[in-house]
N, C-alpha and C. Protein backbone atom coordinates (compact mmCIF):
# COMPACT_ATOMS: atom_id res chain seq x y z
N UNK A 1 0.85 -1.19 0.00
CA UNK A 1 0.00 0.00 0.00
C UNK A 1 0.89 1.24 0.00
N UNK A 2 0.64 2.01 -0.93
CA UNK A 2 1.46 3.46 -1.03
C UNK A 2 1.00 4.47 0.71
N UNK A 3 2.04 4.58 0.59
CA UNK A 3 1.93 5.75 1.76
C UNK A 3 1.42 7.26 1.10
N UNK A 4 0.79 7.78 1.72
CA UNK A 4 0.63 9.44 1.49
C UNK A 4 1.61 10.63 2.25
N UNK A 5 2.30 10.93 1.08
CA UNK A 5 3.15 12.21 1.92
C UNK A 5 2.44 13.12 2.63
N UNK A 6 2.27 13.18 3.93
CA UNK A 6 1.25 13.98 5.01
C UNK A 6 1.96 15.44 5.57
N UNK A 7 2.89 15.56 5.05
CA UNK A 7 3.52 17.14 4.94
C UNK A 7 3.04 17.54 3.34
N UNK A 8 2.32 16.96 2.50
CA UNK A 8 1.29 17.86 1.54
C UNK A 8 0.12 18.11 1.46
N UNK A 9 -0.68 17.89 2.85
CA UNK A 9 -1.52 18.05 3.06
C UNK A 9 -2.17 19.30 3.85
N UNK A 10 -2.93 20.13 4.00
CA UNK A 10 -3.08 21.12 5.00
C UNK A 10 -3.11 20.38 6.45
N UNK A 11 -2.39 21.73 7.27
CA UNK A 11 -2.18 21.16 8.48
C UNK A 11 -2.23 22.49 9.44
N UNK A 12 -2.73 22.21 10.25
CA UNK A 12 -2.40 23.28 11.27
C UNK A 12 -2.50 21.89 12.76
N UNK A 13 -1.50 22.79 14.07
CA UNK A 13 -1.39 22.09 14.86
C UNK A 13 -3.01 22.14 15.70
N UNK A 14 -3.50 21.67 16.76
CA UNK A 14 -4.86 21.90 17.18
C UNK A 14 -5.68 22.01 16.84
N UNK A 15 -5.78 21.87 15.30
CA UNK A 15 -7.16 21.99 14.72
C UNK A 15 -7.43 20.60 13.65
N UNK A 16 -7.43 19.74 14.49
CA UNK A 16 -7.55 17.90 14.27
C UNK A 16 -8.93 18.19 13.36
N UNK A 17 -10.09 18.52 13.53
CA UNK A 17 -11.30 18.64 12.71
C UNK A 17 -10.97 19.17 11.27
N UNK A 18 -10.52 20.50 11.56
CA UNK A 18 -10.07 21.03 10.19
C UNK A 18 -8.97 20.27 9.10
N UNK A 19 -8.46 19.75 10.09
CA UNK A 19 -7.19 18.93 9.36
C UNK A 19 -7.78 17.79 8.37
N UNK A 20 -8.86 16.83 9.27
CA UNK A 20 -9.43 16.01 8.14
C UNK A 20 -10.32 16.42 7.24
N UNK A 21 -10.74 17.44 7.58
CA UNK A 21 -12.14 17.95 6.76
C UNK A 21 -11.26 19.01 5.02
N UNK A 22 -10.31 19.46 5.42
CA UNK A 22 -9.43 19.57 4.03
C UNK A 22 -8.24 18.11 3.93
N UNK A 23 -8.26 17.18 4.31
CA UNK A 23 -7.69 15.79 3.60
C UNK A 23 -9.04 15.29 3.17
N UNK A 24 -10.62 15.13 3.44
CA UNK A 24 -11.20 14.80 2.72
C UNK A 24 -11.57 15.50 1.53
N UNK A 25 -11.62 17.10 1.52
CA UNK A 25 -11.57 18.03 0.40
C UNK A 25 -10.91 17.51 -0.43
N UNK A 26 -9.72 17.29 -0.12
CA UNK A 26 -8.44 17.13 -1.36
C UNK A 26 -8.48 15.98 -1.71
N UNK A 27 -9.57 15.00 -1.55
CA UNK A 27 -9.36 13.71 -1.41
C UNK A 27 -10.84 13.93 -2.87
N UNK A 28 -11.98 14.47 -2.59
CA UNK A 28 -12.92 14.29 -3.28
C UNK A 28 -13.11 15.44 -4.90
N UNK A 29 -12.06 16.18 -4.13
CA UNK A 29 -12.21 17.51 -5.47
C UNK A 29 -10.47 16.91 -6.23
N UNK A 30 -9.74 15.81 -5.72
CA UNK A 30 -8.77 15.50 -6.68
C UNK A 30 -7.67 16.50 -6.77
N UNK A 31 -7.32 17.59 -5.46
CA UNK A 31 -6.32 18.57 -5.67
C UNK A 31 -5.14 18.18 -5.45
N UNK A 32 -4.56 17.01 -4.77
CA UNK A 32 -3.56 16.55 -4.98
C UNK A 32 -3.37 15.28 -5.58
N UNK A 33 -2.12 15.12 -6.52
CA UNK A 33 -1.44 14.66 -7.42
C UNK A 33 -1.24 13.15 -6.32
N UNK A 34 -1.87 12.19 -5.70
CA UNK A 34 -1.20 11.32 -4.79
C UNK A 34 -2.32 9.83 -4.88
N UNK A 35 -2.07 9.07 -4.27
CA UNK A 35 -2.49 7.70 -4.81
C UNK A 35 -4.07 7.66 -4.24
N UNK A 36 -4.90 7.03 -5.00
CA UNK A 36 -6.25 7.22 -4.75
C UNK A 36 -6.62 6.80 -3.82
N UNK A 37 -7.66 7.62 -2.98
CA UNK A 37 -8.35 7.43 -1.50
C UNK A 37 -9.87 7.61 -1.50
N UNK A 38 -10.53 6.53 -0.77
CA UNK A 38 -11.69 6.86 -0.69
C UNK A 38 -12.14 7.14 0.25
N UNK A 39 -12.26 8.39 0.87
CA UNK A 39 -13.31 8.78 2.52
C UNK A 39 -14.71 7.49 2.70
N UNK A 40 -14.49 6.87 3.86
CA UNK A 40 -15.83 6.19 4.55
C UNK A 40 -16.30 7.23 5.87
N UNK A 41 -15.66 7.24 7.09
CA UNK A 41 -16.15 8.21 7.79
C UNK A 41 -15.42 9.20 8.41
N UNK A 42 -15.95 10.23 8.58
CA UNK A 42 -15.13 11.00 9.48
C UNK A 42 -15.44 10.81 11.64
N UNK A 43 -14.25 10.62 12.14
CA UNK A 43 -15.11 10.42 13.20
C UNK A 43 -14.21 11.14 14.01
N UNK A 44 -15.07 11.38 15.00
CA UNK A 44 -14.77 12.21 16.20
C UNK A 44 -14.43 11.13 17.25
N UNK A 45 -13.27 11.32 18.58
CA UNK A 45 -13.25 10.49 19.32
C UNK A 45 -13.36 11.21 20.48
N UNK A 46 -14.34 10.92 21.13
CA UNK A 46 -15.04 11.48 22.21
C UNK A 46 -15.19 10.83 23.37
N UNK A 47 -15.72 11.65 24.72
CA UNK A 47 -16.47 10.74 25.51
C UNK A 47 -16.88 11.90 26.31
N UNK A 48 -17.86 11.37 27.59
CA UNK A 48 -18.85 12.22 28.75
C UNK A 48 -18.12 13.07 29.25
N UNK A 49 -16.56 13.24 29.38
CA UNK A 49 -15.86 13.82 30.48
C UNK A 49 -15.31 14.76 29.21
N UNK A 50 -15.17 14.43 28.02
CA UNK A 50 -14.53 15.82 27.37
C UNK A 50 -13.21 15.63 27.97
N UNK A 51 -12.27 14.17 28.06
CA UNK A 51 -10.91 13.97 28.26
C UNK A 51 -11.07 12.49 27.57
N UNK A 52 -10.28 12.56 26.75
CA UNK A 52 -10.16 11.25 25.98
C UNK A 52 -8.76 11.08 25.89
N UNK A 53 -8.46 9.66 26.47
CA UNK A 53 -7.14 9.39 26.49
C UNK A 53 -6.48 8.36 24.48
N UNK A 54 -5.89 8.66 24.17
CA UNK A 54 -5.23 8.58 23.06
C UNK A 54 -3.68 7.59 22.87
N UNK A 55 -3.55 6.66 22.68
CA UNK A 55 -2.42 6.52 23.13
C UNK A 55 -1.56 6.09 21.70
N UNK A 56 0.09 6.61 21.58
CA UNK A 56 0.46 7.00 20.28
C UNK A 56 0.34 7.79 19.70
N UNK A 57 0.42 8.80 20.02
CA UNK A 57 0.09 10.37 19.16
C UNK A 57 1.63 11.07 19.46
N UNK A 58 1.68 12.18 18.54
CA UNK A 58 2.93 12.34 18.58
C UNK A 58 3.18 13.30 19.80
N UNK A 59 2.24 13.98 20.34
CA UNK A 59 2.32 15.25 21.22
C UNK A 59 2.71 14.51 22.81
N UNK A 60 2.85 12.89 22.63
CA UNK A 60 3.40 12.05 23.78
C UNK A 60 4.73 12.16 23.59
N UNK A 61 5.42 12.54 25.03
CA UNK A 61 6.77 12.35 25.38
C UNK A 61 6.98 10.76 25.97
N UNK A 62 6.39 10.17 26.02
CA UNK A 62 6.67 8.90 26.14
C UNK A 62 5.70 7.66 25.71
N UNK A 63 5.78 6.67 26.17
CA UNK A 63 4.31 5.60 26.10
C UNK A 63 3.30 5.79 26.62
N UNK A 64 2.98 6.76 27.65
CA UNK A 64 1.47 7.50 27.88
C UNK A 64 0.78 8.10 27.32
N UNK A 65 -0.80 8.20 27.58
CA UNK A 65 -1.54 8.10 26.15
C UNK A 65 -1.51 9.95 26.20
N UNK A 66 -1.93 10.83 25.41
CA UNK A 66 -2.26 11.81 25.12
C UNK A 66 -4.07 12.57 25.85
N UNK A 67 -4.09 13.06 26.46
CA UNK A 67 -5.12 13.39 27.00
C UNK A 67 -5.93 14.61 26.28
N UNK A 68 -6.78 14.26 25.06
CA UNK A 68 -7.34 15.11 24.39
C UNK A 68 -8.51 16.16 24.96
N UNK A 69 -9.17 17.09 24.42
CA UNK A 69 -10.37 17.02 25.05
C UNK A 69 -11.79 16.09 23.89
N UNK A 70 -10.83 16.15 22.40
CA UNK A 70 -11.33 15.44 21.34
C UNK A 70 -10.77 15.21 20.35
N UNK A 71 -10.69 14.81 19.52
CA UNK A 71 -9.53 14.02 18.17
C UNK A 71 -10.54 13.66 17.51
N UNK A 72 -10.05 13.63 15.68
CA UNK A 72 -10.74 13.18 14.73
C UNK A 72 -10.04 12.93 14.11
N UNK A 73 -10.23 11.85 12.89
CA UNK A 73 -9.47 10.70 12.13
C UNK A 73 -10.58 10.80 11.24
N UNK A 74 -9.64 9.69 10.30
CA UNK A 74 -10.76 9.39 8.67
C UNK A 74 -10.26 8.25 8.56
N UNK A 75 -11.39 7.74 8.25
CA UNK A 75 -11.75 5.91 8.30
C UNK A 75 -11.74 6.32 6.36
N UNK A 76 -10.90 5.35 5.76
CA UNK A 76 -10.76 5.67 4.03
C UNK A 76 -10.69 4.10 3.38
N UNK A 77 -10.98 3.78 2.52
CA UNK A 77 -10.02 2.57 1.29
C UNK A 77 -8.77 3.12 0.40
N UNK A 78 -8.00 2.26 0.89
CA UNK A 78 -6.64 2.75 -0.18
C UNK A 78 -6.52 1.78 -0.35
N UNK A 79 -6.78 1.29 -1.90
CA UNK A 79 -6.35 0.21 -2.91
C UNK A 79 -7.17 -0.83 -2.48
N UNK A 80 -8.36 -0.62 -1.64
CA UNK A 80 -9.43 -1.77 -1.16
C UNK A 80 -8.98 -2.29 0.00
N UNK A 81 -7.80 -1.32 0.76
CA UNK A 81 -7.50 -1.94 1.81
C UNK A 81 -8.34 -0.90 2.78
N UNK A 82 -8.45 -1.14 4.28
CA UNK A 82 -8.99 -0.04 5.01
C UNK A 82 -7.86 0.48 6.20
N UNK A 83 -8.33 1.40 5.82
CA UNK A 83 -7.17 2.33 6.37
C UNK A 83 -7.32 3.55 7.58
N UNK A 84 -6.60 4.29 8.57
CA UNK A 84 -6.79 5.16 9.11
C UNK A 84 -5.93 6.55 9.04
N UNK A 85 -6.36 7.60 8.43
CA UNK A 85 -5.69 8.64 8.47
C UNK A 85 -5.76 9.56 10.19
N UNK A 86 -4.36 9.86 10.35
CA UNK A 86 -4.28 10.35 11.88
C UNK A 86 -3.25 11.51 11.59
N UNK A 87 -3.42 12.40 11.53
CA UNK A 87 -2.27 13.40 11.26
C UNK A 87 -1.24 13.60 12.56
N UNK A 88 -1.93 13.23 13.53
CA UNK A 88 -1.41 13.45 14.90
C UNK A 88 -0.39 12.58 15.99
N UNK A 89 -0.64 11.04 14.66
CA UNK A 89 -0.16 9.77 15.06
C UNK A 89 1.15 9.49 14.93
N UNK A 90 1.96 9.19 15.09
CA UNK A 90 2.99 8.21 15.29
C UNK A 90 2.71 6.75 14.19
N UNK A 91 1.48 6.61 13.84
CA UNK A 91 1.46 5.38 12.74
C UNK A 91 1.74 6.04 11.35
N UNK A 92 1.57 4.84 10.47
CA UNK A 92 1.93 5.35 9.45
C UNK A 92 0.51 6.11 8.65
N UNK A 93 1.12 6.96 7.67
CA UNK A 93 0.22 7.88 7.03
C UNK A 93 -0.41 7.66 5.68
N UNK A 94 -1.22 6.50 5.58
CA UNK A 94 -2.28 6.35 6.83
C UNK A 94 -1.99 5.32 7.29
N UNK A 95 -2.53 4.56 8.17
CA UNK A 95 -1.88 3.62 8.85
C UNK A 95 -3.29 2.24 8.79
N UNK A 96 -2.59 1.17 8.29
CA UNK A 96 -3.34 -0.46 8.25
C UNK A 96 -4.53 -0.37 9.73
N UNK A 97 -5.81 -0.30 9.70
CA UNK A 97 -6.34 -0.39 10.49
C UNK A 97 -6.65 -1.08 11.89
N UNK A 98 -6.17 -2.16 10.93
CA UNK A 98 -5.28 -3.12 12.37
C UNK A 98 -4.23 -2.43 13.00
N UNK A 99 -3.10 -2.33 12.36
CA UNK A 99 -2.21 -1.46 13.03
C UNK A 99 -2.31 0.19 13.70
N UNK A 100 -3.16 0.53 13.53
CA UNK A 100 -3.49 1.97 14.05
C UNK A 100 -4.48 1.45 15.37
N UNK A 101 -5.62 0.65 14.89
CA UNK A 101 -6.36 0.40 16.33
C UNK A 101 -5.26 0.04 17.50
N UNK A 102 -4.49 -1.55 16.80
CA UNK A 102 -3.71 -1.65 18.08
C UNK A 102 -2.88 -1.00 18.84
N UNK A 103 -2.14 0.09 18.43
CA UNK A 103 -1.20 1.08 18.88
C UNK A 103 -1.99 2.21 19.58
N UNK A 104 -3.13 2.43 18.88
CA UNK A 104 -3.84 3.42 19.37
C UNK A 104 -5.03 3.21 20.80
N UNK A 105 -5.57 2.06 20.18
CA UNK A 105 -6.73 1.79 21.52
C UNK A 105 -6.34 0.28 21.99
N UNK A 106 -4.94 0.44 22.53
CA UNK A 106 -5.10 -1.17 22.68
C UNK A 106 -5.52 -1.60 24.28
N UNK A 107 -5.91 -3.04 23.98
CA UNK A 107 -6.88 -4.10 24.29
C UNK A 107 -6.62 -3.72 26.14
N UNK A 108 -5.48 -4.09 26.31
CA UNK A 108 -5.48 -3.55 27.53
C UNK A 108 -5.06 -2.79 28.71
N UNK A 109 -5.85 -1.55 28.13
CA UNK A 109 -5.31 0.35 28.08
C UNK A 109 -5.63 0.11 29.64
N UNK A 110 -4.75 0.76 30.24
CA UNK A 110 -4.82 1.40 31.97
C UNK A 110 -5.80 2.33 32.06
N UNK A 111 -6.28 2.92 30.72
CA UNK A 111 -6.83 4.21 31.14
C UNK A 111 -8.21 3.87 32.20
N UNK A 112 -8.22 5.29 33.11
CA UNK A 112 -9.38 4.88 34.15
C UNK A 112 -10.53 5.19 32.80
N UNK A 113 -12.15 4.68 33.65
CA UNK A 113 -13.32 5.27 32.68
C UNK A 113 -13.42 6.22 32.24
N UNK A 114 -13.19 7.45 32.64
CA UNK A 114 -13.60 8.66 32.68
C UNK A 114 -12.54 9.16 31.08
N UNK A 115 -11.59 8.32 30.79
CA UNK A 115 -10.64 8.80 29.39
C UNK A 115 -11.03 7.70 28.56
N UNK A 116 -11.60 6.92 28.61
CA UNK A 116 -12.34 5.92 27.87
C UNK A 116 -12.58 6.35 26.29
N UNK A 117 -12.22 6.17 25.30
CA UNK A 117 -12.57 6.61 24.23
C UNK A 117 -13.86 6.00 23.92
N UNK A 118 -14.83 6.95 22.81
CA UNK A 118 -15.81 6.82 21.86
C UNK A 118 -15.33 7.31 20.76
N UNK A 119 -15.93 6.55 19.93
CA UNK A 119 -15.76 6.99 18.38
C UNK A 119 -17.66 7.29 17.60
N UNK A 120 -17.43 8.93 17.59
CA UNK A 120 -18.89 8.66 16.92
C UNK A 120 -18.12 9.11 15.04
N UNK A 121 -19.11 8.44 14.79
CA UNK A 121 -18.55 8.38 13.40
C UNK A 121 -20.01 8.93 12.04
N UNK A 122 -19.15 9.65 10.85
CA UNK A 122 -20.58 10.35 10.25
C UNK A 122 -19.72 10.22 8.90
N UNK A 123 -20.89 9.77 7.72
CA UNK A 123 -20.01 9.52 6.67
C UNK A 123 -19.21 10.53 5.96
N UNK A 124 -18.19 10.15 5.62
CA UNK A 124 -17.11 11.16 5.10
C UNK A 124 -17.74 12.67 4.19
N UNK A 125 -19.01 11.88 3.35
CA UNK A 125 -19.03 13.07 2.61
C UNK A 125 -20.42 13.97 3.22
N UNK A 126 -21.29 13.26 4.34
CA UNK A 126 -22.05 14.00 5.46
C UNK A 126 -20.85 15.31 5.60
N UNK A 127 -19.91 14.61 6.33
CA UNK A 127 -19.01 16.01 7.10
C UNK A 127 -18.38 16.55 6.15
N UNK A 128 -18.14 16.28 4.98
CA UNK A 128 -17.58 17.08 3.79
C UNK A 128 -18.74 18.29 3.55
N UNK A 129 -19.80 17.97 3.39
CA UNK A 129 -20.81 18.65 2.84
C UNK A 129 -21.39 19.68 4.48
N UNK A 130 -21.18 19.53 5.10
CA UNK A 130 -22.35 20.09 6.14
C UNK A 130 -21.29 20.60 7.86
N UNK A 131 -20.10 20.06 7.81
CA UNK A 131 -19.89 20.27 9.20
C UNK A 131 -19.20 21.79 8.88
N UNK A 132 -19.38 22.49 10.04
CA UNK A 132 -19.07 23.83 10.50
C UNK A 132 -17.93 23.95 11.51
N UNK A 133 -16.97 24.86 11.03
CA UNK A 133 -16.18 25.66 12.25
C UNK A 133 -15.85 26.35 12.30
N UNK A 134 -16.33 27.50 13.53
CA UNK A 134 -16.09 29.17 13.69
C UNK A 134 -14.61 28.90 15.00
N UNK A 135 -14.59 28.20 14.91
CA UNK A 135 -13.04 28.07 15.83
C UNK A 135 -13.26 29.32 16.96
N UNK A 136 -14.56 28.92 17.66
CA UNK A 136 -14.61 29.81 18.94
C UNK A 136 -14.41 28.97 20.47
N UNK A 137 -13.93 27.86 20.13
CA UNK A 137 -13.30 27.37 21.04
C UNK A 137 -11.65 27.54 21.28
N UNK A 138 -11.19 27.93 20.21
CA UNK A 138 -9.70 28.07 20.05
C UNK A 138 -9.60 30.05 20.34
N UNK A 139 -10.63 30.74 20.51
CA UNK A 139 -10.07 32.06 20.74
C UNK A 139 -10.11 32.22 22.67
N UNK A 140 -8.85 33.07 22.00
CA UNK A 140 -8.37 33.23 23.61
C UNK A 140 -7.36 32.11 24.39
N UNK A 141 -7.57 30.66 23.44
CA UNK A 141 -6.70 29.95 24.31
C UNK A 141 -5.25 29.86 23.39
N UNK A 142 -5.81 30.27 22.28
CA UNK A 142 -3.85 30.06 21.35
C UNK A 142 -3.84 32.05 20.59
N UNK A 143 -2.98 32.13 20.33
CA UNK A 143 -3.01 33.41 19.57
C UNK A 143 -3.33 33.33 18.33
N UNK A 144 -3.99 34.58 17.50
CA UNK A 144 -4.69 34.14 15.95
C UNK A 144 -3.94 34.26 15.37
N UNK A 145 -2.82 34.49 15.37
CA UNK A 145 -1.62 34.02 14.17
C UNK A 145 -1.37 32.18 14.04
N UNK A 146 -2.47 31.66 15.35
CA UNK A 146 -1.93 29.95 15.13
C UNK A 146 -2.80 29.70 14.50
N UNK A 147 -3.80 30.17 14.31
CA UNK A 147 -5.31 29.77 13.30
C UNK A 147 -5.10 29.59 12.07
N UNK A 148 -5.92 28.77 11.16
CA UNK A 148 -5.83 28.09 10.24
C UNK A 148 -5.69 29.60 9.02
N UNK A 149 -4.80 29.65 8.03
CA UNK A 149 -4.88 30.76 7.29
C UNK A 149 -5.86 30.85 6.47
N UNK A 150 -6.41 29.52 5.67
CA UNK A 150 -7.81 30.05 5.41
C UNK A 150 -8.76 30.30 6.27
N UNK A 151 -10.34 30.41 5.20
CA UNK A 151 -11.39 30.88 5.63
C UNK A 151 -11.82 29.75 6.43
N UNK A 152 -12.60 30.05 7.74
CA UNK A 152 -13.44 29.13 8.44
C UNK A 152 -14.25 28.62 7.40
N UNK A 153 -14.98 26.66 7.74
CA UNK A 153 -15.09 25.97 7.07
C UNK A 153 -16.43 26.23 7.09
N UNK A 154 -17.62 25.93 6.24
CA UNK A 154 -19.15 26.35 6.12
C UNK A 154 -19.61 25.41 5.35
N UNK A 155 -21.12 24.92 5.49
CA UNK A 155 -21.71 23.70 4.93
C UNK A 155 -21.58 24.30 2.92
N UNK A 156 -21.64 23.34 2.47
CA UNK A 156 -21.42 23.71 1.02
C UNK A 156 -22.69 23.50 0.64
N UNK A 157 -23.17 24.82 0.28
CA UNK A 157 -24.94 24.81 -0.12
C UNK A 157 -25.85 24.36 0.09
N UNK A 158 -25.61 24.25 1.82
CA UNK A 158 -27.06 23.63 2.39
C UNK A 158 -27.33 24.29 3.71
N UNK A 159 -28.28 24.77 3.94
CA UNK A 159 -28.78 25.35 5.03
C UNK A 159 -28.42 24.54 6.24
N UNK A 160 -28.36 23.04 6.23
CA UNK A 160 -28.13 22.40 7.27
C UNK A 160 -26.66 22.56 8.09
N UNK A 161 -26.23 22.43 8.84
CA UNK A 161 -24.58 22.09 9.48
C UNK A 161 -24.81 21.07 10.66
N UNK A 162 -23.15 21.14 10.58
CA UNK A 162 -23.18 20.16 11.39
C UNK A 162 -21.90 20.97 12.47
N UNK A 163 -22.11 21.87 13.33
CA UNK A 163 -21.15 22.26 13.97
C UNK A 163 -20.28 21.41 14.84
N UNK A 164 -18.89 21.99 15.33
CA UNK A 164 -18.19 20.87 15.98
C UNK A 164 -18.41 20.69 17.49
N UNK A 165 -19.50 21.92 17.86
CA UNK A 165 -20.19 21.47 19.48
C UNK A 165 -20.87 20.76 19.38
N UNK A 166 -21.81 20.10 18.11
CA UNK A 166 -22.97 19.07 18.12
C UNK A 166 -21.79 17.91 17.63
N UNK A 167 -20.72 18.22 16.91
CA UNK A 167 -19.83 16.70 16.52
C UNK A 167 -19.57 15.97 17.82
N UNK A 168 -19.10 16.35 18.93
CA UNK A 168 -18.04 16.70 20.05
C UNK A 168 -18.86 16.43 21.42
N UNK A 169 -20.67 16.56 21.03
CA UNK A 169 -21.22 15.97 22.11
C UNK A 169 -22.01 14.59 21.89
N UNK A 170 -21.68 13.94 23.02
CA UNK A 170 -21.87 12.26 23.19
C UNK A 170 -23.07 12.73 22.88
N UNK A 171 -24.33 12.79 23.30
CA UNK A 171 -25.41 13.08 24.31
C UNK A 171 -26.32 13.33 22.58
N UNK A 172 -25.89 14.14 21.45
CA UNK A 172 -26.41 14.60 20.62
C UNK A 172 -26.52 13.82 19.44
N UNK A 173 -27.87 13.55 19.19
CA UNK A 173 -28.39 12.43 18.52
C UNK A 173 -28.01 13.13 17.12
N UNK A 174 -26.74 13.04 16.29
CA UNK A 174 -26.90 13.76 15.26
C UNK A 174 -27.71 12.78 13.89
N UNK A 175 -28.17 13.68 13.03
CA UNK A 175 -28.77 12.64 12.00
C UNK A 175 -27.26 12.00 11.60
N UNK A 176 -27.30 10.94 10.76
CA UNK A 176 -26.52 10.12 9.92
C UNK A 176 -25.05 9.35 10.99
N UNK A 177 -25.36 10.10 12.34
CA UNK A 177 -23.99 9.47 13.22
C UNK A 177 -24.18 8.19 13.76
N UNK A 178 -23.29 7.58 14.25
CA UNK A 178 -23.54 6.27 14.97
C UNK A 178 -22.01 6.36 16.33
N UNK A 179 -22.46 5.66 17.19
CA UNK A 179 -21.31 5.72 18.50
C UNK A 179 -21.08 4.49 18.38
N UNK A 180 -19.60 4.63 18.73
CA UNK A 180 -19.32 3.06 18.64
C UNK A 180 -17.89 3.30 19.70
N UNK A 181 -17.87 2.14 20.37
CA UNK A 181 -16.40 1.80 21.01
C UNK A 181 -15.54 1.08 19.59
N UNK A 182 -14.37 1.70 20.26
CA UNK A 182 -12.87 1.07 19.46
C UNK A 182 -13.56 -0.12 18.85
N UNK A 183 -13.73 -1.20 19.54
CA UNK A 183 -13.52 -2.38 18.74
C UNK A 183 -14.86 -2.59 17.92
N UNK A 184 -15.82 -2.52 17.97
CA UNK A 184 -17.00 -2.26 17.27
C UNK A 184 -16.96 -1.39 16.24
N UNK A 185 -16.14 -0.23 16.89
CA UNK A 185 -16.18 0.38 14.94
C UNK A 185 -14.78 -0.68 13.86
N UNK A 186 -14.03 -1.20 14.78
CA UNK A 186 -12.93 -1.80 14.08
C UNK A 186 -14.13 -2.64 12.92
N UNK A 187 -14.64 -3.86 14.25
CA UNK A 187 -15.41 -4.62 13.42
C UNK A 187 -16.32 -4.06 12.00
N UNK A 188 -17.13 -2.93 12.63
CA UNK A 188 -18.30 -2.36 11.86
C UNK A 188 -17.41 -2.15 10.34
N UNK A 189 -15.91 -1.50 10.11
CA UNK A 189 -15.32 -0.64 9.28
C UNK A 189 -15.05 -2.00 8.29
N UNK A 190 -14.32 -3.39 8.84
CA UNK A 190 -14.33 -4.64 8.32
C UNK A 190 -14.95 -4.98 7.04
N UNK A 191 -16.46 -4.83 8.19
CA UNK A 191 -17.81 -5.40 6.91
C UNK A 191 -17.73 -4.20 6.18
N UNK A 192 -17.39 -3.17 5.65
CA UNK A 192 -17.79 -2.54 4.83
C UNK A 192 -16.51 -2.64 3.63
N UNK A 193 -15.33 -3.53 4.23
CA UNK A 193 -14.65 -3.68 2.82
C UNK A 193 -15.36 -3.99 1.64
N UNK A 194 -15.21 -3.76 0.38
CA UNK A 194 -15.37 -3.73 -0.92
C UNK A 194 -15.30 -5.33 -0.95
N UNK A 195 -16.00 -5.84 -1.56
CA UNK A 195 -15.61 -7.66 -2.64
C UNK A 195 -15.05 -7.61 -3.60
């Protein structure tokens, strides 16, 4: 499986949402020149406490997991294989789904409940088309020279959105989402390989 050079992709540090939401852009409008990808979902990894422990990310100084308040990834096919894009990871870019779950949520994490990951997950081109961010969670806590240089992101010709306070809460029944623990979405992502 070809790797994707992930220093040609847009990137800004702290803004994990924005980050996948232009790798699925560039993924569906064909702006970069790189081996073909297909978006399945975009998902948010969440939970009740708004601390989600992460483990393998690069912002770890050691083998302890990363304590988010939320993280998002893209569940994709590359070459009919399934795959996980993590800009933030330590796996590879993107990384064998097997190999990203296990490094990432493995089987038997110390973490107490309360860092427990969820994965709610919404199909790639749902959040292509509809999710929103006014990045008013990021003012005041970083300076606006760290903000993304484009324009904040806006549903593409539809009255509907999907903002990242309704992505980001457990509790919010969004249309087209589903919650799933680690290994259930592993399984769920499985059955949806291609024949």
């Amino acid at each position: 499986m070809n790797e994707f050079k992930r220093h040609s992709y847009t990137y800004t540090p702290l803004f994990c949402e924005e980050n996948i939401w232009k790798l699925i852009e560039s993924f569906y409008t064909n702006k970069q020149h790189t081996p073909i990808a297909t978006p399945v979902d975009m998902i948010f990894i969440i939970n009740r406490s708004n601390s989600v422990g992460i483990f393998n990310q690069r912002a770890s100084k050691s083998q302890q997991p990363v304590i988010w308040d939320y993280h998002v990834i893209l569940s994709a096919f590359v070459e009919q294989q399934p795959v996980i894009f993590d800009f933030d990871s330590h796996c590879a870019f993107p990384a064998t789904i097997l190999s990203y779950f296990t490094a990432t949520f493995p089987q038997k994490s110390p973490l107490k409940d309360q860092y427990q990951p969820r994965l709610k997950a919404f199909p790639a081109k749902t959040g292509y088309e509809l999710f929103s961010s006014d990045r008013s969670h990021m003012k005041g806590v970083i300076p606006a020279s760290e903000f993304p240089a484009y324009d904040i992101i806006q549903p593409l010709g539809s009255s509907q959105k999907l903002s990242l306070r309704t992505c980001i809460d457990i509790n919010h029944k969004t249309p087209d989402s589903k919650l799933f623990m680690p290994d259930e979405y592993y399984e769920h992502f499985l059955q949806l390989m291609p024949q």
